[in-house]
Protein backbone atom coordinates (compact mmCIF):
# COMPACT_ATOMS: atom_id res chain seq x y z
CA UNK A 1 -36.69 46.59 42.40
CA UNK A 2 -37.13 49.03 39.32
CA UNK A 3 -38.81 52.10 39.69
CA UNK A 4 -42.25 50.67 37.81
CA UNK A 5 -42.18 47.75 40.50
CA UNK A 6 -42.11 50.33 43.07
CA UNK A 7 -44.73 52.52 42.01
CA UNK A 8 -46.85 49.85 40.99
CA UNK A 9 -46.46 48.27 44.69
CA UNK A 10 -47.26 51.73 46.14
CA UNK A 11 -50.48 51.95 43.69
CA UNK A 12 -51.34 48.13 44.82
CA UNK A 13 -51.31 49.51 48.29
CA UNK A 14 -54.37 51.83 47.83
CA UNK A 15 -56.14 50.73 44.62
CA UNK A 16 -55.16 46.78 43.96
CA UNK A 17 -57.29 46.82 40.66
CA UNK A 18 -55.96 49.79 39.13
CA UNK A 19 -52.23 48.35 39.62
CA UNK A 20 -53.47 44.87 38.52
CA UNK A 21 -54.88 46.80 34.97
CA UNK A 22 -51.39 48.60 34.71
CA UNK A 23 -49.42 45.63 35.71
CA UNK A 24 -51.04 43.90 32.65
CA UNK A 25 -50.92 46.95 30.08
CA UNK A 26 -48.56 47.18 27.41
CA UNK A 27 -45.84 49.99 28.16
CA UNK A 28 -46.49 52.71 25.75
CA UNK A 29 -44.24 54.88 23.25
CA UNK A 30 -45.40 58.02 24.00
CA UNK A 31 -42.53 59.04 25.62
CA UNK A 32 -38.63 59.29 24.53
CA UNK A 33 -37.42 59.64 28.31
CA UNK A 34 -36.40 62.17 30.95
CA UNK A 35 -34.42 64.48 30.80
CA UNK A 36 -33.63 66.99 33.60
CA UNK A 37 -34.59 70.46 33.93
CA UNK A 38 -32.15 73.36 34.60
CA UNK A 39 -33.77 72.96 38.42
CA UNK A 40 -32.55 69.01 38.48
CA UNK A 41 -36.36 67.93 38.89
CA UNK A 42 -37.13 64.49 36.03
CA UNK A 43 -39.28 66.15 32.87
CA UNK A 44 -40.84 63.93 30.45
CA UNK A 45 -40.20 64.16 26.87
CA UNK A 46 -42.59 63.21 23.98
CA UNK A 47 -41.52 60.86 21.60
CA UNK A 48 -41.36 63.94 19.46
CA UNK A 49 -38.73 65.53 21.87
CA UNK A 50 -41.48 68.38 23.29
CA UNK A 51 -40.73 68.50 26.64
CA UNK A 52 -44.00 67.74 28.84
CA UNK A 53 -43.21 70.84 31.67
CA UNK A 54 -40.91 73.33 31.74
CA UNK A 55 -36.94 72.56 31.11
CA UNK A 56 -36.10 75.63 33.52
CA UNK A 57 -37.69 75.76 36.48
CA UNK A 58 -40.96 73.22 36.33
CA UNK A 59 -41.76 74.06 39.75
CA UNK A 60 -42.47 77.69 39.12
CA UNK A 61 -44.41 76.94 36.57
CA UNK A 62 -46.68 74.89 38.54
CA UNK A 63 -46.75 77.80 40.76
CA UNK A 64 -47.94 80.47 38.39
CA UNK A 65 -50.10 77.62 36.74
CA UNK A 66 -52.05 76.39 40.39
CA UNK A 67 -53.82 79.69 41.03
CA UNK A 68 -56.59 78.21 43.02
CA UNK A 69 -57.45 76.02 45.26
CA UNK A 70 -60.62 73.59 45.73
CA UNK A 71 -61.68 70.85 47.81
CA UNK A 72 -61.19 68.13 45.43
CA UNK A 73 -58.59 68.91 42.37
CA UNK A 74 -58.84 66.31 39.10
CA UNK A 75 -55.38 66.51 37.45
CA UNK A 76 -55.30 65.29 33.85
CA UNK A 77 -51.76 64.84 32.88
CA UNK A 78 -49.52 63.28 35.58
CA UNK A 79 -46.48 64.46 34.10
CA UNK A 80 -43.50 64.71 36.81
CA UNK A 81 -46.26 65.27 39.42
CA UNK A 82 -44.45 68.12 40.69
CA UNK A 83 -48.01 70.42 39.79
CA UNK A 84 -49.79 67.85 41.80
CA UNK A 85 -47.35 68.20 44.65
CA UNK A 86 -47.74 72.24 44.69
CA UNK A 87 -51.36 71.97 44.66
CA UNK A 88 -51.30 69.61 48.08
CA UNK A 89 -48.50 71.60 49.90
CA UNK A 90 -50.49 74.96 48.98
CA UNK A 91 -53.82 73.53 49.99
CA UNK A 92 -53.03 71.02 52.93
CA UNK A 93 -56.41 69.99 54.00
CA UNK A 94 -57.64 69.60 49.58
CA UNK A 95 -57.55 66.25 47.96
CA UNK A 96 -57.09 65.20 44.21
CA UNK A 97 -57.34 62.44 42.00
CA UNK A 98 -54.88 61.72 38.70
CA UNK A 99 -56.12 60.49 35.50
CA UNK A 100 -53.96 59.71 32.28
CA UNK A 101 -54.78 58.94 28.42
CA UNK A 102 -54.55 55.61 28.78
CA UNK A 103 -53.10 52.43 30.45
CA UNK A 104 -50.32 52.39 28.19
CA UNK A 105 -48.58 56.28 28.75
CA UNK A 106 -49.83 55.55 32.10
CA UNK A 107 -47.28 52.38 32.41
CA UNK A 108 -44.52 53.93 30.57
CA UNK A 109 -44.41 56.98 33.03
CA UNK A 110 -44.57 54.69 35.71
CA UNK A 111 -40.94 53.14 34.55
CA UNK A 112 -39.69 56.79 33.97
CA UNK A 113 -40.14 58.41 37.58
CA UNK A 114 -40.61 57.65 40.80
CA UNK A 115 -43.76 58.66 42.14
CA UNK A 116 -43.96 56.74 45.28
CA UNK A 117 -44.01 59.41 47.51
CA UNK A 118 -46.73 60.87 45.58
CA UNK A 119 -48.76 58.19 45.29
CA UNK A 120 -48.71 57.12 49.12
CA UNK A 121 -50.45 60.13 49.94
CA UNK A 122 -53.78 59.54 51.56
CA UNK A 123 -55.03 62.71 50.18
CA UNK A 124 -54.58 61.34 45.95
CA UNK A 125 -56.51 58.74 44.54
CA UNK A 126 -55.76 57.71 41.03
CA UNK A 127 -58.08 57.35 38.40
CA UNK A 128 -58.46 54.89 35.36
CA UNK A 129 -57.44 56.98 31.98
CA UNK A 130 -59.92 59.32 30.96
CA UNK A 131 -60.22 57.02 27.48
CA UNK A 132 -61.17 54.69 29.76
CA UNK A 133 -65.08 53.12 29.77
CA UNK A 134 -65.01 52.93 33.77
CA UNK A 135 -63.37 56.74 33.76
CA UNK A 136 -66.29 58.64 34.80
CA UNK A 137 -67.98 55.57 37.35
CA UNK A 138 -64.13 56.21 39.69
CA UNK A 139 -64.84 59.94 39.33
CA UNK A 140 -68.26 59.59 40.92
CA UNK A 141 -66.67 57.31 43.37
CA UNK A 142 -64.12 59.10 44.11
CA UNK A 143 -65.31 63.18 44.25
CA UNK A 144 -67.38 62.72 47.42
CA UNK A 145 -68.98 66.33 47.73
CA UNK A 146 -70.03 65.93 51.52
CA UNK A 147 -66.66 65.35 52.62
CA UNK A 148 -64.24 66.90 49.94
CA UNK A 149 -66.52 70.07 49.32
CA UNK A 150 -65.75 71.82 46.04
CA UNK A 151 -64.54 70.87 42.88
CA UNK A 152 -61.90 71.68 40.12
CA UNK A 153 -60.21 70.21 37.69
CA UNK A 154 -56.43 71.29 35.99
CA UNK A 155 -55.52 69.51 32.55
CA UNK A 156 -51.58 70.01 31.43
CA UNK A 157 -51.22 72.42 28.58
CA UNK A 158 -48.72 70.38 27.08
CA UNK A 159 -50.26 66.63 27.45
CA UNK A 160 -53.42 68.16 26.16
CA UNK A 161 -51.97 69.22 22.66
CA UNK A 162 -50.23 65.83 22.49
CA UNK A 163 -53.17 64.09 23.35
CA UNK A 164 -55.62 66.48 21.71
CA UNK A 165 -57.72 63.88 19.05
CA UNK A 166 -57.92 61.52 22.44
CA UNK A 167 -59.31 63.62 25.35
CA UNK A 168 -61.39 66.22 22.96
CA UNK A 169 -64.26 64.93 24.71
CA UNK A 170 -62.40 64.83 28.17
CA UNK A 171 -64.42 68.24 29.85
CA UNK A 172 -67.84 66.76 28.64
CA UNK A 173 -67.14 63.47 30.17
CA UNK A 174 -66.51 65.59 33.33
CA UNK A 175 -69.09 67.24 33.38
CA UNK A 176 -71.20 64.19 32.95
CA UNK A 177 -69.59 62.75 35.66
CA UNK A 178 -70.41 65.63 38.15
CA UNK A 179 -74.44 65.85 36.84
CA UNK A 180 -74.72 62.34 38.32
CA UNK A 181 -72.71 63.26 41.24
CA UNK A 182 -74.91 66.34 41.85
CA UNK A 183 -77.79 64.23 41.30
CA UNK A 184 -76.77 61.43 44.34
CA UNK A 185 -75.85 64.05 46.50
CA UNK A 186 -79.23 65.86 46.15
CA UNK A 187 -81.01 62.61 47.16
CA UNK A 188 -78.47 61.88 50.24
CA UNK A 189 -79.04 65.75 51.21
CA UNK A 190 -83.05 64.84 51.29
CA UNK A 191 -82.54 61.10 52.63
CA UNK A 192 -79.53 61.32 54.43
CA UNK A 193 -80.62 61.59 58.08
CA UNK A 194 -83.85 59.52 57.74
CA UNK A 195 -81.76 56.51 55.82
CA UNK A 196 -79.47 56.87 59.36
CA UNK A 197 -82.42 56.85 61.69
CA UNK A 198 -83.74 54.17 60.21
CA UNK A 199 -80.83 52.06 59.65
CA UNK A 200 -80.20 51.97 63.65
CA UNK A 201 -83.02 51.54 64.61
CA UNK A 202 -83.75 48.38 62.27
CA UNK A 203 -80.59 46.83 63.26
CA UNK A 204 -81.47 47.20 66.83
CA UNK A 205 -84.99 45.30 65.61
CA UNK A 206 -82.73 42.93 64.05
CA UNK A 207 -80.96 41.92 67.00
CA UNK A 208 -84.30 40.74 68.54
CA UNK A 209 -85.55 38.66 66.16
CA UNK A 210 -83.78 34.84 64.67
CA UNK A 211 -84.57 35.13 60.89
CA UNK A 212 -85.44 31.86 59.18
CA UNK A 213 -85.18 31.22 55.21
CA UNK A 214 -88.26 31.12 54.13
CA UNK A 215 -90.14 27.94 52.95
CA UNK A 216 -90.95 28.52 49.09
CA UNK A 217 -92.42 26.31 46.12
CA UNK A 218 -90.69 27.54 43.46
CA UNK A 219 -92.41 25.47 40.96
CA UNK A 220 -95.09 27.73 41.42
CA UNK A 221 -95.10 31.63 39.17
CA UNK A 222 -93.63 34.79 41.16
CA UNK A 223 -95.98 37.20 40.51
CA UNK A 224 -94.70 40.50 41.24
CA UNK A 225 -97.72 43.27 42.13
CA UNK A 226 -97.07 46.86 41.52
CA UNK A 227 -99.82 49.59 42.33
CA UNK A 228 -99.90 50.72 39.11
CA UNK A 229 -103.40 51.30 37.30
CA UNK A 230 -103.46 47.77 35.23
CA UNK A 231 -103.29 46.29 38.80
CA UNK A 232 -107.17 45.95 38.85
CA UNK A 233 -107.59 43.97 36.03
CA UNK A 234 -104.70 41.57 37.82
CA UNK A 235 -106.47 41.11 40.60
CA UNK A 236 -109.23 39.62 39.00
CA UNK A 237 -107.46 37.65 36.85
CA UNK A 238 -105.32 35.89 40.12
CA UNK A 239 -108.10 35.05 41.98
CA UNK A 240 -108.79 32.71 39.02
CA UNK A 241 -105.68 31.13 39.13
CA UNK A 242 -104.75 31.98 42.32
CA UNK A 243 -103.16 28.77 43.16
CA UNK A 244 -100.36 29.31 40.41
CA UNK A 245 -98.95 32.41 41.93
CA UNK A 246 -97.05 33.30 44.90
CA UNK A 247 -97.33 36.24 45.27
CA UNK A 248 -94.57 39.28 46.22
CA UNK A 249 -96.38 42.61 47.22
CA UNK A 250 -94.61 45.99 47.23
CA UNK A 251 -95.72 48.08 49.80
CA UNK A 252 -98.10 50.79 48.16
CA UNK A 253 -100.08 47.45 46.70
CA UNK A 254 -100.77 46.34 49.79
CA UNK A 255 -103.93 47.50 51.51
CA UNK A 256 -105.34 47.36 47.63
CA UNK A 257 -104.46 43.75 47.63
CA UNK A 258 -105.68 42.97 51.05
CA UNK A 259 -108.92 44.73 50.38
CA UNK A 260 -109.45 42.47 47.29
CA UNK A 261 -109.56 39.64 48.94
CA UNK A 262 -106.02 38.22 48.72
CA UNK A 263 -103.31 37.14 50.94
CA UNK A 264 -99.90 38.26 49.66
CA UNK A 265 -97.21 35.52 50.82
CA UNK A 266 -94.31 38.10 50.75
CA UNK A 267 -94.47 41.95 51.82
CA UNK A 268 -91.48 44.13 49.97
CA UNK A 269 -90.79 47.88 51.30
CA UNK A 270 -87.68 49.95 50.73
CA UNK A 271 -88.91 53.15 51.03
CA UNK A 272 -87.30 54.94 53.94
CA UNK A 273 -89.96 57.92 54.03
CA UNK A 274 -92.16 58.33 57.58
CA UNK A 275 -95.36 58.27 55.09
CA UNK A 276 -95.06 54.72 54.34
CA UNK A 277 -96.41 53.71 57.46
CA UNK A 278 -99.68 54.33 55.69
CA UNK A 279 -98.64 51.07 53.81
CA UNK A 280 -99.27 48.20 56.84
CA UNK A 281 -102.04 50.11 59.15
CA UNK A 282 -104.63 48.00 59.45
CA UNK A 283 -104.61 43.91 60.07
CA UNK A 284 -101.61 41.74 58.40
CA UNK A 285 -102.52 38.22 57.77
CA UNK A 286 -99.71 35.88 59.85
CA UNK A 287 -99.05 33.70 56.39
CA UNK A 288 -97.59 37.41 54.97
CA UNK A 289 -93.80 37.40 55.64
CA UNK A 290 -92.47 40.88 55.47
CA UNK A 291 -88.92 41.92 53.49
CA UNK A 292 -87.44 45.13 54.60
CA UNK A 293 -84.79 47.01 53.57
CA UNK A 294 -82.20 47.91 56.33
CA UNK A 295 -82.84 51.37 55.94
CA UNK A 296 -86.46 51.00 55.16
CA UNK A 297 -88.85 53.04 57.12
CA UNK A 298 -88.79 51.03 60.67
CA UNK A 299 -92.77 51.65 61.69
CA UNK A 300 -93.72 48.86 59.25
CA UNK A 301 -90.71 46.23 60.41
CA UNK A 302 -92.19 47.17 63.65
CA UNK A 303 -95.64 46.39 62.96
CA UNK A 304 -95.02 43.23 61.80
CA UNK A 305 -92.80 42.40 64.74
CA UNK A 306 -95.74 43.23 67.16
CA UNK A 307 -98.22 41.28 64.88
CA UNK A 308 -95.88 38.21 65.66
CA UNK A 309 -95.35 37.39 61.48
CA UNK A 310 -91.95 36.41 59.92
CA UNK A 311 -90.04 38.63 58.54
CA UNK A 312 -86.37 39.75 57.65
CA UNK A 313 -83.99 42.19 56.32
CA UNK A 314 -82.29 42.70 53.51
CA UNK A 315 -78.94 44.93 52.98
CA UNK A 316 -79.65 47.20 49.72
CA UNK A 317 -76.34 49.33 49.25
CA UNK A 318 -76.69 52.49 51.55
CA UNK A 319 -72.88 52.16 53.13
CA UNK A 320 -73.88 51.90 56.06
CA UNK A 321 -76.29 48.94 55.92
CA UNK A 322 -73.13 47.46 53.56
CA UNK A 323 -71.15 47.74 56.54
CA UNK A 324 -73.41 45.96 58.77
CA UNK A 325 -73.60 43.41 56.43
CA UNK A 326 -69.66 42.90 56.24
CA UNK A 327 -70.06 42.77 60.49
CA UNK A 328 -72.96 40.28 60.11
CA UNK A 329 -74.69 38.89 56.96
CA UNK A 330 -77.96 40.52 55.97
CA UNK A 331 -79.97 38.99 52.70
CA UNK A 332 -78.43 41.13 49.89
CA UNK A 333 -81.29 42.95 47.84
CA UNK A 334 -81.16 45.64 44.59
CA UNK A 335 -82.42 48.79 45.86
CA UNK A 336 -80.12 51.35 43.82
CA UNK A 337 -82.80 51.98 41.53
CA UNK A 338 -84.95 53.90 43.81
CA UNK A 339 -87.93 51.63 42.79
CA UNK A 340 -89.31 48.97 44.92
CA UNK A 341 -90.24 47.01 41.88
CA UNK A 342 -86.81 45.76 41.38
CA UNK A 343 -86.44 44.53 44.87
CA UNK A 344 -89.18 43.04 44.93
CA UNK A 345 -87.95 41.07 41.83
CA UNK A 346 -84.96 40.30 43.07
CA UNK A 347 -85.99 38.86 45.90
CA UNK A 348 -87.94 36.35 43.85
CA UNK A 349 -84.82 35.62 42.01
CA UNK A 350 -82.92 35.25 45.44
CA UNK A 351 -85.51 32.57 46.36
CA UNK A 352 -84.99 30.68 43.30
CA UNK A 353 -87.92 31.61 41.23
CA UNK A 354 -87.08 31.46 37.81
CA UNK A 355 -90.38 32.13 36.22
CA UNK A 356 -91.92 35.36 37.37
CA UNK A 357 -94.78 37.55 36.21
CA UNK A 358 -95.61 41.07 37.17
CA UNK A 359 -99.21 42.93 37.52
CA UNK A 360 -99.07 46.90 38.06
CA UNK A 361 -96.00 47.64 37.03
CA UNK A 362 -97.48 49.89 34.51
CA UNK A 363 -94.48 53.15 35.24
CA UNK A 364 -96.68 55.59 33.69
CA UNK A 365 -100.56 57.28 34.24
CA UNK A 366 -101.98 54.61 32.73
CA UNK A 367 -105.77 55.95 31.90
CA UNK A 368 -105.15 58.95 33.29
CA UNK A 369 -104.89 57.54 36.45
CA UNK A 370 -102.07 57.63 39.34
CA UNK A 371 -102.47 54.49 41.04
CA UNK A 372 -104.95 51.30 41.27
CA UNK A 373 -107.98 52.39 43.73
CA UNK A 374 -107.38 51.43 47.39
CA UNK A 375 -103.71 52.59 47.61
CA UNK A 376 -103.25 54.68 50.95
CA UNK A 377 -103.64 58.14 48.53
CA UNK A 378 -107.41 57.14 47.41
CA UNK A 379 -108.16 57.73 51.73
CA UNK A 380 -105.94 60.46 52.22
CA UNK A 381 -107.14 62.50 49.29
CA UNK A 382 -110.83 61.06 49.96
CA UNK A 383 -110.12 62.71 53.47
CA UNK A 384 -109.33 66.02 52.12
CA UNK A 385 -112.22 66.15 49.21
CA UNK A 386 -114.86 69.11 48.92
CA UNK A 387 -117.68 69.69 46.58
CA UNK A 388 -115.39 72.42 45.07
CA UNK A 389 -112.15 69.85 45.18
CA UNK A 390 -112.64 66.74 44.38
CA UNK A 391 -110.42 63.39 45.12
CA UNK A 392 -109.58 63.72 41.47
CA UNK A 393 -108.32 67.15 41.72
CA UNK A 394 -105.49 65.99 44.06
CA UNK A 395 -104.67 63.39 41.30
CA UNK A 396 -104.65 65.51 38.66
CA UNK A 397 -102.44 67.86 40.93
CA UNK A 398 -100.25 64.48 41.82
CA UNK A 399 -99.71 63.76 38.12
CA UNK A 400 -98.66 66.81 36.51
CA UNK A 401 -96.53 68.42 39.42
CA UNK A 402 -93.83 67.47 36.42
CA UNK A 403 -93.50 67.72 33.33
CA UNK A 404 -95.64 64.85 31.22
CA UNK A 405 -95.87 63.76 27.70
CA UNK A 406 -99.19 61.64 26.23
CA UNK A 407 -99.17 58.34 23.95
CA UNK A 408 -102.34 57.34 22.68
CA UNK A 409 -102.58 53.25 23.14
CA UNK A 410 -105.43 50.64 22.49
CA UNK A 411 -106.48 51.14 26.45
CA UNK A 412 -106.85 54.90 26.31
CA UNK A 413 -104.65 57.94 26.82
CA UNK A 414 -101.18 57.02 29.12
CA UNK A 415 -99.04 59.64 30.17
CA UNK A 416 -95.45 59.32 31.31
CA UNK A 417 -92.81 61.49 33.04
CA UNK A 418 -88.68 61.56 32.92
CA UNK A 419 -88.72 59.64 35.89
CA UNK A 420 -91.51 57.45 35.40
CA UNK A 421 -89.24 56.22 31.83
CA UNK A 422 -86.30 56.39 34.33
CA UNK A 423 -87.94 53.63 37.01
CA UNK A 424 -89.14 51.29 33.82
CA UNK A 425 -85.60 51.60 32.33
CA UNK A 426 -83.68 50.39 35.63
CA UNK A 427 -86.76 47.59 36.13
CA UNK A 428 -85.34 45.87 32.70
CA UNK A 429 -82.01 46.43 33.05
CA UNK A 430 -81.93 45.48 36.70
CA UNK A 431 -84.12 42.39 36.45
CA UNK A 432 -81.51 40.45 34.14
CA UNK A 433 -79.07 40.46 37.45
CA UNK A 434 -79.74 36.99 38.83
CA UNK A 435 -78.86 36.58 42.82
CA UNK A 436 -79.51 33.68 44.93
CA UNK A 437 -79.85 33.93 49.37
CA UNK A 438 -78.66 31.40 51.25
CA UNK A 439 -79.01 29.36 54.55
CA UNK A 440 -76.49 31.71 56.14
CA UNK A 441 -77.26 35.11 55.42
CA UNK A 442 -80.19 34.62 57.67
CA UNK A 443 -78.61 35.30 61.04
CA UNK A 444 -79.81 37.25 64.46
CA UNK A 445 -77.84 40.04 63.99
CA UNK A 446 -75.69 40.56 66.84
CA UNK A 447 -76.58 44.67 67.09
CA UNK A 448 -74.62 45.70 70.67
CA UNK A 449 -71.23 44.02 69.39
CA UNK A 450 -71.85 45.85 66.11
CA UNK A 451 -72.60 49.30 67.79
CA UNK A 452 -69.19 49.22 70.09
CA UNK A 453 -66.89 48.01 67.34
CA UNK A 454 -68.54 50.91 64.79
CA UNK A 455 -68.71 53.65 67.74
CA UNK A 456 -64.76 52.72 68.32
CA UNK A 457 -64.33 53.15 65.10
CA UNK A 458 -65.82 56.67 64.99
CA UNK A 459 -63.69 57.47 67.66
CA UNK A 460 -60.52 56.79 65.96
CA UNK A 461 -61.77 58.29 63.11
CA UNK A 462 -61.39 55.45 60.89
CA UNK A 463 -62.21 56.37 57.68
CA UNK A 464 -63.96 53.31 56.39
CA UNK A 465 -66.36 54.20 59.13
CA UNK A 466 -66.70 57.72 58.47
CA UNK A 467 -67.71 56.61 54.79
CA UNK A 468 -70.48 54.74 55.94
CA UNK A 469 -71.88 58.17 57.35
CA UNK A 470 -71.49 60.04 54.15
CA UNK A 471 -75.49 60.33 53.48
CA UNK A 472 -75.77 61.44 56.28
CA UNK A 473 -73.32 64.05 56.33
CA UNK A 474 -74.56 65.25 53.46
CA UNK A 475 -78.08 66.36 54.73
CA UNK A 476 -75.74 68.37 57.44
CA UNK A 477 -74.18 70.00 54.97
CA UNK A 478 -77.60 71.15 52.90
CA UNK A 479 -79.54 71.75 56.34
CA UNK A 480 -76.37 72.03 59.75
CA UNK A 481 -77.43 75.54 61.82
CA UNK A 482 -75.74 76.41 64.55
CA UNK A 483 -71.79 75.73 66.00
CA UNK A 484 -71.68 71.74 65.52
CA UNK A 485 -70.00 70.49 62.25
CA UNK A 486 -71.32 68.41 60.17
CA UNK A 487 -69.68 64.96 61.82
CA UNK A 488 -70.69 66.42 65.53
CA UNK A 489 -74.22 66.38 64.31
CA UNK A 490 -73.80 63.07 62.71
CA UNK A 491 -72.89 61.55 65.78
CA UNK A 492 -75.37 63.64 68.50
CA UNK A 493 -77.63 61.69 65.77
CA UNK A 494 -76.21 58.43 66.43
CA UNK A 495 -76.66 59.13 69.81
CA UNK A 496 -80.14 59.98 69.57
CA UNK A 497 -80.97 56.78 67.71
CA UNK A 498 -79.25 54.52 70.03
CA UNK A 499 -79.11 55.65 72.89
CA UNK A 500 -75.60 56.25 73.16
């Protein structure tokens, strides 16, 4: 076996799609060979006979170059790996991830030296090349701040002048990369143990009821209702044609929808927050069949479980409603968005509508207005009204908590917010992504099996396992007091929720 078949059987060990891209890359010309330094360790040599690391003692180098440590170490430039190496011995409990140019240099060093060792560490992950288009996605994958705590990244000296005109834009991409990654791991540190509470708790609801697929015409319109402002006028125009439609209500749209007059045939919530309760108080009509995220706030799964209607969940892609779905098939459903919109068009897509219409999706103050009348805000703020604060204050105070910006349209003046243009822009990009349920992904979900095999698992500290946590540890980590760690916690949660 040649040294490139052995590293790339190591890589296929760990990351079968990264060896599978390198297996079918070209082998590059960067490089002229190896030659070895005064030390005996392999050193690179550019095509231009610059030697990649030091020719006299590479490992010092690495030494006076790895000055300190972090939880989570990018390396660009793989070189002889021997930096890498120092970095891990020096900071045993650290991990780091290896990027290259491109597929090509990446190949070639691969035939040059053997990195096998290297590479079969659990603590490195290796990247695609930082040219790459799928570059900064495996960074975000791969930096996971509530287990690997902080960052850094180290670029060769060397492989950066050779490669200067290719990774110029290499820190910015980085930087990029971590924004988003900061940005997730803000809304796991809010979410995180709420998404956990509910999830067990709806899988333990799931393992009383027998899910059926539900009996559609899809000849008939989806029509998709939103509790946007423009909803109104939608309401009155589908009690005209009401026979057209079936309809798919998100949850804030419901109690204005049931008010009107009209009987919503499917019920969509995702939203994991104890407020949304607010959504299904009141009477459900039986012909309303509920959808629920896994990790959807539980009250309302409960309510219609107690009201006797049909209903069923659906496994967005929190990873730990993705591993109950590998145990035992859950409905797949979009919910990565963050808008309930998109599930809720998705799951007319997954029941084979193919011609859908939507009503209140208006993703900005249409009017000057929040929401249609009759969501669960118009009480609550009606509750809280005085002569000297009106229901409209708490609006106004509702609307421009952000930052807003006006357009001036045929209906009036609209205004609009970052993430207002941020919810309408995943809604059309996310509503192209056709999915289809079937027969067999509607299955009592067999919740005590699931519970000892995961909390075995645990135990063993199987690391697919503790992924599925990582949410959750993350709102330890912004919120832990006191002696526990952050996993303890996680699991006197677990506990707590299932009575463990």
């Amino acid at each position: 076996m040649t040294v490139l078949e052995m590293n790339l059987a190591t890589i296929r060990l760990k990351q079968p799609e990264l060896a599978e891209n390198l297996q079918r890359s070209h082998t590059g010309t960067a490089y002229k060979g190896v030659v070895p330094a005064k030390t005996g360790e392999p050193v690179p040599l550019f095509i231009s006979g610059q030697a990649l690391q030091s020719l006299y003692n590479p490992v010092r180098e690495a030494e006076r170059t790895i000055t300190s440590g972090a939880g989570f170490m990018l390396f660009c430039g793989l070189g002889n790996g021997i930096h890498i190496k120092i970095f891990l011995n020096k900071y045993p409990q650290s991990f780091c991830a290896i990027t290259e140019s491109d597929y090509e240099s990446f190949k070639q060093l691969l035939s040059l030296i053997d990195y096998t060792e290297l590479f079969a560490d659990s603590r490195v992950f290796l990247l695609p090349p930082c040219t790459d288009d799928t570059f900064e996605i495996a960074l975000t994958a791969a930096y996971l701040p509530a287990v690997h705590g902080t960052f850094g990244y180290h670029i060769l000296r060397t492989w950066n002048e050779y490669y200067k005109a290719h990774v110029k834009d290499l820190p910015e991409k980085i930087e990029h990369a971590l924004e988003k990654i900061k940005a997730d791991f803000s809304v796991q540190a809010h979410f995180g143990k709420i998404w956990l509470r509910n999830t067990f708790l709806n899988l333990r609801l799931a393992g009383s009821i027998k899910p059926a697929y539900p009996r559609t015409d899809t000849t008939r319109t989806a029509l998709i209702l939103g509790a946007g402002p423009s909803l109104e006028v939608g309401l009155s125009l589908l009690k005209k044609e009401r026979r057209q439609y079936t309809v798919f209500c998100t949850d804030t749209a419901f109690p204005t929808v049931c008010a009107s007059g009209i009987t919503p045939e499917f019920f969509i919530a995702i939203d994991p927050q104890h407020i949304s309760y607010q959504h299904t108080i009141g009477a459900i009509s039986k012909e309303t069949t509920g959808i629920f995220d896994l990790s959807a706030q539980t009250t309302g799964a409960r309510h219609f479980y107690e009201n006797g209607n049909a209903f069923f969940f659906t496994a967005g892609g929190h990873p730990l409603v993705q591993a109950a779905a590998l145990f035992s098939p859950f409905p797949a459903l979009a919910t990565s968005s963050g808008t309930v919109a998109v599930a809720a068009y998705h799951a007319a897509q997954a029941l084979g509508y193919r011609h859908i219409e939507c009503s209140g999706m208006d993703f900005a103050y249409t009017g000057g207005k929040a929401y249609s009348r009759g969501t669960y805000l118009s009480a609550q703020y009606a509750g809280i009204a005085m002569r000297i604060c009106p229901q409209e204050h708490s609006f106004v105070r509702l609307m421009f908590r952000t930052e807003t910006y006006s357009e001036q349209t045929a209906q009036g003046l609209n205004y609009r917010t970052t993430l207002l243009d941020s919810y309408r822009a995943a809604f059309e990009a996310e509503k192209r992504h056709i999915s289809s349920w079937k027969q067999s992904d509607f299955q009592q979900f067999p919740y005590t099996a699931f519970l000892a095999s995961f909390t075995k698992s645990l135990r063993q500290n199987d690391r697919n396992a503790v992924m599925t946590l990582l949410p959750a540890l993350a709102w330890c980590k912004a919120h832990r007091k006191g002696n526990l760690t952050d996993m303890e916690l996680v699991l006197e949660f677990i506990s707590e929720y299932t009575d463990l």
